[in-house]
C-alpha atoms as a PDB file:
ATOM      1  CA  UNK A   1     158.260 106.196  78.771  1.00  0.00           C
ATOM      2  CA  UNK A   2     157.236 105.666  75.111  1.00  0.00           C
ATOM      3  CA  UNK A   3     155.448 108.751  73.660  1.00  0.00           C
ATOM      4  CA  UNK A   4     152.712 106.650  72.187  1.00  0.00           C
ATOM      5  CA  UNK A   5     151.390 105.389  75.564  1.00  0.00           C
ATOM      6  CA  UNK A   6     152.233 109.290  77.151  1.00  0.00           C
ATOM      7  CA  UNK A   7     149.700 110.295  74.663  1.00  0.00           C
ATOM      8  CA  UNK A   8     146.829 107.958  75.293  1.00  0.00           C
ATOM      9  CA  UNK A   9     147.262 108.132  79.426  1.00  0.00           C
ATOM     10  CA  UNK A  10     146.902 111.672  78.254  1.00  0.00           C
ATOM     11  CA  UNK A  11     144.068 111.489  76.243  1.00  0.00           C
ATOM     12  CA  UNK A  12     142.152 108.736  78.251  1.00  0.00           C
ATOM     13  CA  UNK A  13     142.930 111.389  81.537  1.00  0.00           C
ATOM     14  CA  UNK A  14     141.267 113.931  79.638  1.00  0.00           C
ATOM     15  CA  UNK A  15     138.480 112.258  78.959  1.00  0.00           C
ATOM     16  CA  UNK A  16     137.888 110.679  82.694  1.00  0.00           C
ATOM     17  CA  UNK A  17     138.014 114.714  83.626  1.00  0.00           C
ATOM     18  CA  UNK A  18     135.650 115.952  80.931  1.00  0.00           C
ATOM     19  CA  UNK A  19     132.825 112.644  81.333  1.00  0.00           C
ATOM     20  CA  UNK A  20     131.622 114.738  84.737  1.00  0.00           C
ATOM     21  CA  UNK A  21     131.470 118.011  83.369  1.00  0.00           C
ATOM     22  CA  UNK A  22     129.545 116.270  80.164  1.00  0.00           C
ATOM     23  CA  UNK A  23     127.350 114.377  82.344  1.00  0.00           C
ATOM     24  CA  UNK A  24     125.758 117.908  83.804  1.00  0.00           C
ATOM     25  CA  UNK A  25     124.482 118.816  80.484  1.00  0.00           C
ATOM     26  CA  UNK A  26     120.903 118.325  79.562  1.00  0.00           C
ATOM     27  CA  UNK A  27     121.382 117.008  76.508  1.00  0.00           C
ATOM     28  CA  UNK A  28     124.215 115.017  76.952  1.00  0.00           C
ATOM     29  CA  UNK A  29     122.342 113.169  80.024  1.00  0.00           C
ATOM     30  CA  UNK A  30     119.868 111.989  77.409  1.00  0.00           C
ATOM     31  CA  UNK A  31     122.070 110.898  74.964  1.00  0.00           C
ATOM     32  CA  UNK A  32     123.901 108.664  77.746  1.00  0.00           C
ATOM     33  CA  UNK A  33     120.770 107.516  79.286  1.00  0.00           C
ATOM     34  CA  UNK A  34     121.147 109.389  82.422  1.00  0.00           C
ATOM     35  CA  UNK A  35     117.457 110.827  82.758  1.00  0.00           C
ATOM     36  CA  UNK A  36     114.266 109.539  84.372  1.00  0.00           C
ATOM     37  CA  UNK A  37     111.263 110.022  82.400  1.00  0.00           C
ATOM     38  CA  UNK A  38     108.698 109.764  84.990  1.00  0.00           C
ATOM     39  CA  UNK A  39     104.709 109.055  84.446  1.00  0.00           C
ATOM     40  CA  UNK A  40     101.906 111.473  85.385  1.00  0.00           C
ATOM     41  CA  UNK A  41     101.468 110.551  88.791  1.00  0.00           C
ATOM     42  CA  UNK A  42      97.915 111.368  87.912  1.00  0.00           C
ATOM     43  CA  UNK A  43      97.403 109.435  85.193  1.00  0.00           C
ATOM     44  CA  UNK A  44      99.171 105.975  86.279  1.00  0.00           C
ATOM     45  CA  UNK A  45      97.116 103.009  86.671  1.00  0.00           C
ATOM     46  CA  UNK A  46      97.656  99.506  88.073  1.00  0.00           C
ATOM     47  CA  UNK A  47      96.330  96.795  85.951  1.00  0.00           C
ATOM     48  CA  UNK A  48      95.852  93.184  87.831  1.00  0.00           C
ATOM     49  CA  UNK A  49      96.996  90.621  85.287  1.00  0.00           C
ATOM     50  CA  UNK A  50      94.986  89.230  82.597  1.00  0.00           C
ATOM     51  CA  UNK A  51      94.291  85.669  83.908  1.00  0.00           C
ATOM     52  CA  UNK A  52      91.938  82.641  81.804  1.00  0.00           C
ATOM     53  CA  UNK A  53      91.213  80.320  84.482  1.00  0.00           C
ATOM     54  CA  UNK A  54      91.989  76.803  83.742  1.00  0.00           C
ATOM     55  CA  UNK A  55      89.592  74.294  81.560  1.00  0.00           C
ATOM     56  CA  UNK A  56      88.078  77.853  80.335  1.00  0.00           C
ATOM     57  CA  UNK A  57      88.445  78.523  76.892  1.00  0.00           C
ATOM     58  CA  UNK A  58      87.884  81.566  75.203  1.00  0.00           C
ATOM     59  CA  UNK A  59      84.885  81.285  72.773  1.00  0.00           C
ATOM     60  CA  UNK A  60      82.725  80.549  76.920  1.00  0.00           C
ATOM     61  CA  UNK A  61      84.155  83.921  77.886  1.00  0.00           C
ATOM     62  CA  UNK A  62      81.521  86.804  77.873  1.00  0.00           C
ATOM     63  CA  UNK A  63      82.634  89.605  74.961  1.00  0.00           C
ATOM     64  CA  UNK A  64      84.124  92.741  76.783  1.00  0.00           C
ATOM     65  CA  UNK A  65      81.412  95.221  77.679  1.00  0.00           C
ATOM     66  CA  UNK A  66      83.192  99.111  77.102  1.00  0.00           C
ATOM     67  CA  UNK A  67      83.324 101.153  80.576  1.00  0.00           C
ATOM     68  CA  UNK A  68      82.649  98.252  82.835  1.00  0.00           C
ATOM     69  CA  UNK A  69      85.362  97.304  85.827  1.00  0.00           C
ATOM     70  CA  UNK A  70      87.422  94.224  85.454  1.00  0.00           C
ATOM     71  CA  UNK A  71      86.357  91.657  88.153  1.00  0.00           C
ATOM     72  CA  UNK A  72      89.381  90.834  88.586  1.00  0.00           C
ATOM     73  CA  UNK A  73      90.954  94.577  90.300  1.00  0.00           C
ATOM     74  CA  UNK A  74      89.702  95.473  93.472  1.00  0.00           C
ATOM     75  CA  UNK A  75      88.078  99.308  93.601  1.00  0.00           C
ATOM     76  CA  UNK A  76      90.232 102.384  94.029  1.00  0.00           C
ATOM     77  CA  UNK A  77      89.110 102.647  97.615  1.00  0.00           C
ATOM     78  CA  UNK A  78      89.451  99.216  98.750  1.00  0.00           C
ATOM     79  CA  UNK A  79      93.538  99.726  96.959  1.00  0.00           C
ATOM     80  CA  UNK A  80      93.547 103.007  99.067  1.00  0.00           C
ATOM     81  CA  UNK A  81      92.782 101.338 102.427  1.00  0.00           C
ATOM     82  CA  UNK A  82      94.638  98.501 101.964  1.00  0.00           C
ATOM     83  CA  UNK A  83      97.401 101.439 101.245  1.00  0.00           C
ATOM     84  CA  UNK A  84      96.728 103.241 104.283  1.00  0.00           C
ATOM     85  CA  UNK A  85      96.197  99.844 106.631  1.00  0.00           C
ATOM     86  CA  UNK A  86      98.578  97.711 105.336  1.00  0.00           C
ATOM     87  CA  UNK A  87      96.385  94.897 105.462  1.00  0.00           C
ATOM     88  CA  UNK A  88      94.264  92.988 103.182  1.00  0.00           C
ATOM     89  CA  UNK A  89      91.340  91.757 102.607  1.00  0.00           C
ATOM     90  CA  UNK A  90      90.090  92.730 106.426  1.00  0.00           C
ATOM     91  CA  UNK A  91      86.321  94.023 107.285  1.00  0.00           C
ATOM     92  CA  UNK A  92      85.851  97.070 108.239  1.00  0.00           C
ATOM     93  CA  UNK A  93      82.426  98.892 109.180  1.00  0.00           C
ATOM     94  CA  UNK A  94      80.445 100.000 107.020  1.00  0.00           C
ATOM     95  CA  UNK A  95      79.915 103.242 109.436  1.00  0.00           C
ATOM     96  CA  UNK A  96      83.020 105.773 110.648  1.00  0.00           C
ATOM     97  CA  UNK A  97      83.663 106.126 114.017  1.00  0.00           C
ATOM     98  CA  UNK A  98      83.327 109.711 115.918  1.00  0.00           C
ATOM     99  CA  UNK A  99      87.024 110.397 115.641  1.00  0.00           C
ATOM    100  CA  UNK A 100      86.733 109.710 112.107  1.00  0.00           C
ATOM    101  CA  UNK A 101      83.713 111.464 111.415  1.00  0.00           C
ATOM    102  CA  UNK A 102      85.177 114.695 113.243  1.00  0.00           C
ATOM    103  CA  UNK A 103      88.576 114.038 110.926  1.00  0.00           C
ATOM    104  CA  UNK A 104      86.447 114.271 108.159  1.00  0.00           C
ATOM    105  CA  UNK A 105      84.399 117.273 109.546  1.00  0.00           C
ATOM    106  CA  UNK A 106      87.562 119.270 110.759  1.00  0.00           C
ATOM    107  CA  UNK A 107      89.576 118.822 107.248  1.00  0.00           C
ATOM    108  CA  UNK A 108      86.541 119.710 104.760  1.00  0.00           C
ATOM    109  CA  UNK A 109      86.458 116.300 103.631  1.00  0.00           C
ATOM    110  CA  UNK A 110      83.124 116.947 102.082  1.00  0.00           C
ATOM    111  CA  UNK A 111      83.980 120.157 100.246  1.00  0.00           C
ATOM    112  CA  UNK A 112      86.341 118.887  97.697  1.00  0.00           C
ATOM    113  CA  UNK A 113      86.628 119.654  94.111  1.00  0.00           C
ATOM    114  CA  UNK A 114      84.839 117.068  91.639  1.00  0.00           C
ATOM    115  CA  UNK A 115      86.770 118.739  88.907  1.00  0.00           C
ATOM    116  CA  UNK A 116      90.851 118.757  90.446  1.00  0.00           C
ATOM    117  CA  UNK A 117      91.950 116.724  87.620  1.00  0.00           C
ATOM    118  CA  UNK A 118      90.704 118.516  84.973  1.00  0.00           C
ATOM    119  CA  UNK A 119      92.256 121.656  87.069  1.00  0.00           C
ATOM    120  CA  UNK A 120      95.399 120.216  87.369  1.00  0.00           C
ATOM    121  CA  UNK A 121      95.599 119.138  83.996  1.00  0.00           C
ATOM    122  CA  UNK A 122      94.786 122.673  82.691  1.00  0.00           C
ATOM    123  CA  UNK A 123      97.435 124.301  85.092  1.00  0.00           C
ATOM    124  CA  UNK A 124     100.016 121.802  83.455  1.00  0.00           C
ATOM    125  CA  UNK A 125      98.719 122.584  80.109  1.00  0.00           C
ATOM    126  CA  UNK A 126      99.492 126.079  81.062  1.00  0.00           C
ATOM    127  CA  UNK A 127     103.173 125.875  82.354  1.00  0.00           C
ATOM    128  CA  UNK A 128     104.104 123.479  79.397  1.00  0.00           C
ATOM    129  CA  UNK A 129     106.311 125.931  77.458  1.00  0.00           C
ATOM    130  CA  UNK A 130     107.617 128.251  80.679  1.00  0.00           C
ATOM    131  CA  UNK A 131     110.671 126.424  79.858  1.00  0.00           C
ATOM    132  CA  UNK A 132     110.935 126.643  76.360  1.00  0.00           C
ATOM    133  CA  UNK A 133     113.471 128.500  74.726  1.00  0.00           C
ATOM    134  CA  UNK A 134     111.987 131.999  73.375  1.00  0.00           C
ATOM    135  CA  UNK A 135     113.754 130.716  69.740  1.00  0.00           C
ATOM    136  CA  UNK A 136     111.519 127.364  70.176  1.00  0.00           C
ATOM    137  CA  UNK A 137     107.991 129.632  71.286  1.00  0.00           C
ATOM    138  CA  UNK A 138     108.438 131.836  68.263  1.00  0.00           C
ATOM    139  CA  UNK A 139     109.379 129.328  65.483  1.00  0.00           C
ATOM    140  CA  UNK A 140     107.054 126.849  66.813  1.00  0.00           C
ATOM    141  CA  UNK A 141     109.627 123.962  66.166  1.00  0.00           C
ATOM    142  CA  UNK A 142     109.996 121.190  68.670  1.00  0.00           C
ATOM    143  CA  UNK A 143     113.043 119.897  70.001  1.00  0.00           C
ATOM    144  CA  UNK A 144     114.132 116.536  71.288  1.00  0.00           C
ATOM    145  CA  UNK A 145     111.654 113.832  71.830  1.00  0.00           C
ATOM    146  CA  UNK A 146     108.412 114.205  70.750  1.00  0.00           C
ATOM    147  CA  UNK A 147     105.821 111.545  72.800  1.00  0.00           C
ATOM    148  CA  UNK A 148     103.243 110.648  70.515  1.00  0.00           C
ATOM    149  CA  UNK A 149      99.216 109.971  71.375  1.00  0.00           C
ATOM    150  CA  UNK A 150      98.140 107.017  73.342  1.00  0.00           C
ATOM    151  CA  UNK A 151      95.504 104.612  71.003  1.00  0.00           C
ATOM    152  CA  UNK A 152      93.023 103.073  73.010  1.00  0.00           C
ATOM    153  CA  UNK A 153      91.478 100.139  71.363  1.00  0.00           C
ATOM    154  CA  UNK A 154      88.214  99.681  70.556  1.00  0.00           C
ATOM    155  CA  UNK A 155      87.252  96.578  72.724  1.00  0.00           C
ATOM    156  CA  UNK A 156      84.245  95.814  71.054  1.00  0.00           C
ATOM    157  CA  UNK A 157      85.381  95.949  67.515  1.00  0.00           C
ATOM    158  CA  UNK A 158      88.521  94.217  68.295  1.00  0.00           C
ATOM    159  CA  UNK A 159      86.782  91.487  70.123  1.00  0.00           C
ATOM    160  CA  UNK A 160      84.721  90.973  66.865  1.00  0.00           C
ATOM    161  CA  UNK A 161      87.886  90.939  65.025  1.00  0.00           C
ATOM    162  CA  UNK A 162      89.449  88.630  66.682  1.00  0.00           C
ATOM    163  CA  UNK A 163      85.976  86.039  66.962  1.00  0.00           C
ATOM    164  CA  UNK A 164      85.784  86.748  62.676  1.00  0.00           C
ATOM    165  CA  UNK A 165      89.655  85.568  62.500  1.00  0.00           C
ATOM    166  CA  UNK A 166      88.939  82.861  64.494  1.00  0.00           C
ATOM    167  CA  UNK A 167      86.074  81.745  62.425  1.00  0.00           C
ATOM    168  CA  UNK A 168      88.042  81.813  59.133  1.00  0.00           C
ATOM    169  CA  UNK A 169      91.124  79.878  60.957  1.00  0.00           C
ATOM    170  CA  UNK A 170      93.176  82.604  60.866  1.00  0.00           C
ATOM    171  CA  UNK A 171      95.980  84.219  62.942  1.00  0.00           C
ATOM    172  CA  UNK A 172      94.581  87.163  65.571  1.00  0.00           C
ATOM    173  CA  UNK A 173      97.597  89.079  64.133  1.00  0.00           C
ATOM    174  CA  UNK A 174      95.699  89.219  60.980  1.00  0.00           C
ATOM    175  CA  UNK A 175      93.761  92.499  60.099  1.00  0.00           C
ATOM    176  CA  UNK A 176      94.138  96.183  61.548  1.00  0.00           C
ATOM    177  CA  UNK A 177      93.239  96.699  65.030  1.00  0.00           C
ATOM    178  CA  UNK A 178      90.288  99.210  65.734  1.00  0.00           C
ATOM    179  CA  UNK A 179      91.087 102.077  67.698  1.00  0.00           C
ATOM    180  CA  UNK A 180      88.796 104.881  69.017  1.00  0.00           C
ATOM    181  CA  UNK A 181      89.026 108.105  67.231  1.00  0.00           C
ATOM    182  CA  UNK A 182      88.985 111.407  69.486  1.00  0.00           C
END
């Protein structure tokens, strides 16, 4: 066998043997892509689709009105029967049943916590840095990724953007977009 192709069977077998042993290392599982960065199941929110009914245009629709529910997504509850039923859109009474109202009774339905997000949130707050290395807690430095703040636009100010731009015949791209401050 020629000892140029020995050494590259060689080399490409050493490198089929070391990809595993590579692959279990943190780091090297996020430079290949290997990790899952998963949302705060707390925090994720479905959005219906933004949807401009036909012969509508957009100087008839009403401006955005700031804390008010889209008309177009159905309420949390309604999402969390239709969850729990598996059907849509059906009637249901407006009053629970015995068995339901002793369900409710016998699991303190009625007792819960207003506050268990804010709770939760401050107990994740709190075991944020268990994991960080001791080097990391004292220098203060960050490794890896840092996830920067989510912007939430100002709706109001942005709708008056855009109507101004649209006015002066030009693009909505023009112009910074308002965001709210914290």
């Amino acid at each position: 066998m020629n000892p140029i192709f020995s050494r590259f069977f060689s080399f490409a077998f050493l490198c089929l043997l070391a990809l595993p042993l590579l692959a279990g290392c943190s780091d090297m599982r996020d430079t290949i892509g290997l990790t899952r960065d998963s949302p705060d199941e707390f925090s994720v929110v479905r959005r219906a689709p933004l949807e401009i009914p036909p012969g509508l245009t957009a100087a008839a629709l009403p401006p955005p009105r700031p804390g008010m529910p889209r008309p177009q997504e159905s309420a949390p509850s309604e999402d969390a029967r239709e969850a729990l039923t598996g059907s849509k859109g059906e009637v249901f009474a407006d009053e629970a049943s015995a068995s339901e109202d002793m369900l409710l009774q016998k699991t303190n339905a009625d007792q819960t916590d207003p506050a268990i997000r804010r709770t939760l949130d401050k107990e994740s707050e709190s075991l944020k840095d268990v994991n960080k290395p001791v080097i990391q807690k004292l220098t203060g430095l960050a490794k890896g990724k840092t996830e920067d703040s989510a912007t939430i636009v100002d709706a109001q100010k942005e709708y008056e953007r855009l109507k101004k731009n649209k006015e002066d015949g030009k693009p909505a791209t023009e112009g910074e977009t308002p965001y709210i401050e914290d």
